[in-house]
C-alpha atoms as a PDB file:
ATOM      1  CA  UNK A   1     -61.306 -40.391 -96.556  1.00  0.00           C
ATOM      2  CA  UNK A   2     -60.203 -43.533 -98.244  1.00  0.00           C
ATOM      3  CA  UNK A   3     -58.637 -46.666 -96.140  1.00  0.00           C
ATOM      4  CA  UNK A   4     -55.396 -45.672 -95.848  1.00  0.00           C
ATOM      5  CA  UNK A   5     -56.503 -42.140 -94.701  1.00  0.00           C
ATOM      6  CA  UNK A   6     -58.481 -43.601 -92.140  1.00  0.00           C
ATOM      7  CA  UNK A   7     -55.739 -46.166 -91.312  1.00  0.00           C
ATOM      8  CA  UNK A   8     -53.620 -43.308 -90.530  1.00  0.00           C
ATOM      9  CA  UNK A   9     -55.793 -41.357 -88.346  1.00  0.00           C
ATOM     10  CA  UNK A  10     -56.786 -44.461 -86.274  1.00  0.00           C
ATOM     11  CA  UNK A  11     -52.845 -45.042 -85.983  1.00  0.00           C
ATOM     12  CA  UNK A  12     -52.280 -41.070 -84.964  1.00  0.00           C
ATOM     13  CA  UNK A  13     -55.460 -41.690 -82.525  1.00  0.00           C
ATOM     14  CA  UNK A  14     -53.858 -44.745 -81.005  1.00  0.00           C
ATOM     15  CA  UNK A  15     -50.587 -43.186 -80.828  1.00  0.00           C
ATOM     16  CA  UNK A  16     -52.046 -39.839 -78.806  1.00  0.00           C
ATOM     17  CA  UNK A  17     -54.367 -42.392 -76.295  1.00  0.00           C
ATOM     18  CA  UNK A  18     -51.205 -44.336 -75.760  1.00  0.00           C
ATOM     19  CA  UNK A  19     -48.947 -41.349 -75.329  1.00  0.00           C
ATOM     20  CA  UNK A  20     -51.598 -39.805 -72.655  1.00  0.00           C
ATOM     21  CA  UNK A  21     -52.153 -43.026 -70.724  1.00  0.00           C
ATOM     22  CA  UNK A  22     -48.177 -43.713 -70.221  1.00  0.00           C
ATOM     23  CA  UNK A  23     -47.921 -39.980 -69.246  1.00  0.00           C
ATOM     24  CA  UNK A  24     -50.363 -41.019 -66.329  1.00  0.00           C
ATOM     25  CA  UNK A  25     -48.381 -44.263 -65.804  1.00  0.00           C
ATOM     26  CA  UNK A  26     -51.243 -46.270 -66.516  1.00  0.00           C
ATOM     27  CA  UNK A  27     -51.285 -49.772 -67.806  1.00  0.00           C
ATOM     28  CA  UNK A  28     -53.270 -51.018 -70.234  1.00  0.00           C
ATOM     29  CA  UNK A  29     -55.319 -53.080 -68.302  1.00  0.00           C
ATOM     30  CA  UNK A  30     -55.512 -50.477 -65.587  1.00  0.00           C
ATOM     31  CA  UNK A  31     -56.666 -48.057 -68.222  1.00  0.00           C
ATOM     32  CA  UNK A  32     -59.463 -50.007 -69.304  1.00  0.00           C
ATOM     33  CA  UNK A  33     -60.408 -50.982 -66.178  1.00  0.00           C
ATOM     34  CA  UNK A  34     -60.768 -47.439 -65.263  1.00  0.00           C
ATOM     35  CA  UNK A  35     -62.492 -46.655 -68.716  1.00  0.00           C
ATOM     36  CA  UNK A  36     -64.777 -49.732 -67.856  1.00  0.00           C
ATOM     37  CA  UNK A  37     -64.090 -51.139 -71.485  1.00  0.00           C
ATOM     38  CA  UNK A  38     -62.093 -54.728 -72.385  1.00  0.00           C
ATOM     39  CA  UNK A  39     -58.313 -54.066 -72.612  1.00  0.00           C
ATOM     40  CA  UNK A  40     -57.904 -56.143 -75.890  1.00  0.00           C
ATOM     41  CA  UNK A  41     -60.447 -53.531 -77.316  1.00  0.00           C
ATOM     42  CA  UNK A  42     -57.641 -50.912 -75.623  1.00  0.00           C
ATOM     43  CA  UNK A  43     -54.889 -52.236 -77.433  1.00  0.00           C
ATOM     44  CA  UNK A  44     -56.642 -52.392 -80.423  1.00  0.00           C
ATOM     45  CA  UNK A  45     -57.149 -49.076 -80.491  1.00  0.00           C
ATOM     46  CA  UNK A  46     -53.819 -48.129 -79.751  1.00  0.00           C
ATOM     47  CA  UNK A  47     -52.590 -50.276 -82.545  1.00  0.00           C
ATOM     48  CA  UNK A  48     -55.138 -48.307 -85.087  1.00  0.00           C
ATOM     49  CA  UNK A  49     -56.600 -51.422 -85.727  1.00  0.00           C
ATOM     50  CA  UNK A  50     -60.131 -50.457 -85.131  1.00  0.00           C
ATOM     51  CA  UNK A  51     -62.626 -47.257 -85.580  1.00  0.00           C
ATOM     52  CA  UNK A  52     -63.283 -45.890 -82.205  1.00  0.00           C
ATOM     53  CA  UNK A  53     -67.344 -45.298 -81.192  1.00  0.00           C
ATOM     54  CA  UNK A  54     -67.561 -41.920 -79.394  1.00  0.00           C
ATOM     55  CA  UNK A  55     -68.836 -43.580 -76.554  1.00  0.00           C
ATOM     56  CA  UNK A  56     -65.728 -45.260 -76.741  1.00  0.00           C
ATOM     57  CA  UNK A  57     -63.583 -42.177 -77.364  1.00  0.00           C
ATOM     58  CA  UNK A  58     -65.514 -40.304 -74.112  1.00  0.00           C
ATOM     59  CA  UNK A  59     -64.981 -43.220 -71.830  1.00  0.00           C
ATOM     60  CA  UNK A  60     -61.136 -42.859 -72.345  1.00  0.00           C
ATOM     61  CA  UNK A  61     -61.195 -39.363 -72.283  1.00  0.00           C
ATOM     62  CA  UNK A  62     -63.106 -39.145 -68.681  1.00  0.00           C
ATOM     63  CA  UNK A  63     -60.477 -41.767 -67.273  1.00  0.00           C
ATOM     64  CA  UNK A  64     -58.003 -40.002 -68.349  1.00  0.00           C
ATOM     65  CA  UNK A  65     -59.068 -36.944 -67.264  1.00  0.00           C
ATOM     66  CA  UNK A  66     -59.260 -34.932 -70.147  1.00  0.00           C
ATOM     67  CA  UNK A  67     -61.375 -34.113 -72.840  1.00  0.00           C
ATOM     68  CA  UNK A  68     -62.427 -36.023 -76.059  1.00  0.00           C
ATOM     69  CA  UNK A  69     -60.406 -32.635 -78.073  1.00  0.00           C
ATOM     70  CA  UNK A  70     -57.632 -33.466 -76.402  1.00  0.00           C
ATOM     71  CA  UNK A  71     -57.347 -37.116 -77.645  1.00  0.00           C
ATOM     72  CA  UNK A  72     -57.725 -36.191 -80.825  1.00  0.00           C
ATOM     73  CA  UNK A  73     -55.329 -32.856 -80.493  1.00  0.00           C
ATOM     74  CA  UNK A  74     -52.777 -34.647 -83.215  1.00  0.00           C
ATOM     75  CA  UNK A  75     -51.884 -33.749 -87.153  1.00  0.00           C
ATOM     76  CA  UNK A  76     -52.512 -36.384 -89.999  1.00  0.00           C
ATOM     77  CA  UNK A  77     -52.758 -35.686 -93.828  1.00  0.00           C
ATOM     78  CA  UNK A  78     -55.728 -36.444 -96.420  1.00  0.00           C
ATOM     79  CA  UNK A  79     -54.514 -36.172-100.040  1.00  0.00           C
ATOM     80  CA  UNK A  80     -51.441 -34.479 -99.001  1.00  0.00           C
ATOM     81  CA  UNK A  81     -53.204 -31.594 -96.951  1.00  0.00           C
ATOM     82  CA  UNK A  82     -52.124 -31.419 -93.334  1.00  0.00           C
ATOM     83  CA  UNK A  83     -55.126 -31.609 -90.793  1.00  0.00           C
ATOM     84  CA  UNK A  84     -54.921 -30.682 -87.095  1.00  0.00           C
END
């Protein structure tokens, strides 16, 4: 995956965390505070600024009450082939 491949899927991974969390009417503070992680580190990863840790990823996932799959349930393309 080069950068802008992985820019991408940190952007589509931001996107479906952010999507989730306003769907439980969550803000981002409340979110991380739930997730017990910083909410800059939140935002960032909504932005697709950062690579997630799993840890991360499983934190988010339990406080919002799904499942790690489920965050990452999105399409995104590597050299023009669609991935889901």
């Amino acid at each position: 995956m080069n950068d802008d491949e992985k820019d991408l899927f940190n952007s589509s991974l931001g996107e479906k965390i952010k999507s989730i969390r306003k769907g439980h009417n969550f803000g981002v503070r409340e979110l991380a505070l739930i997730a017990e992680i910083e909410h800059h580190q939140l935002i960032n990863i909504e932005k697709g600024r950062v690579d997630i840790r799993l840890s991360t990823l499983r934190k988010i996932a339990k406080a919002l009450k799904c499942t790690p799959k489920d965050l990452l349930d999105f399409e995104f393309e590597i050299n023009s082939i669609k991935i889901k």
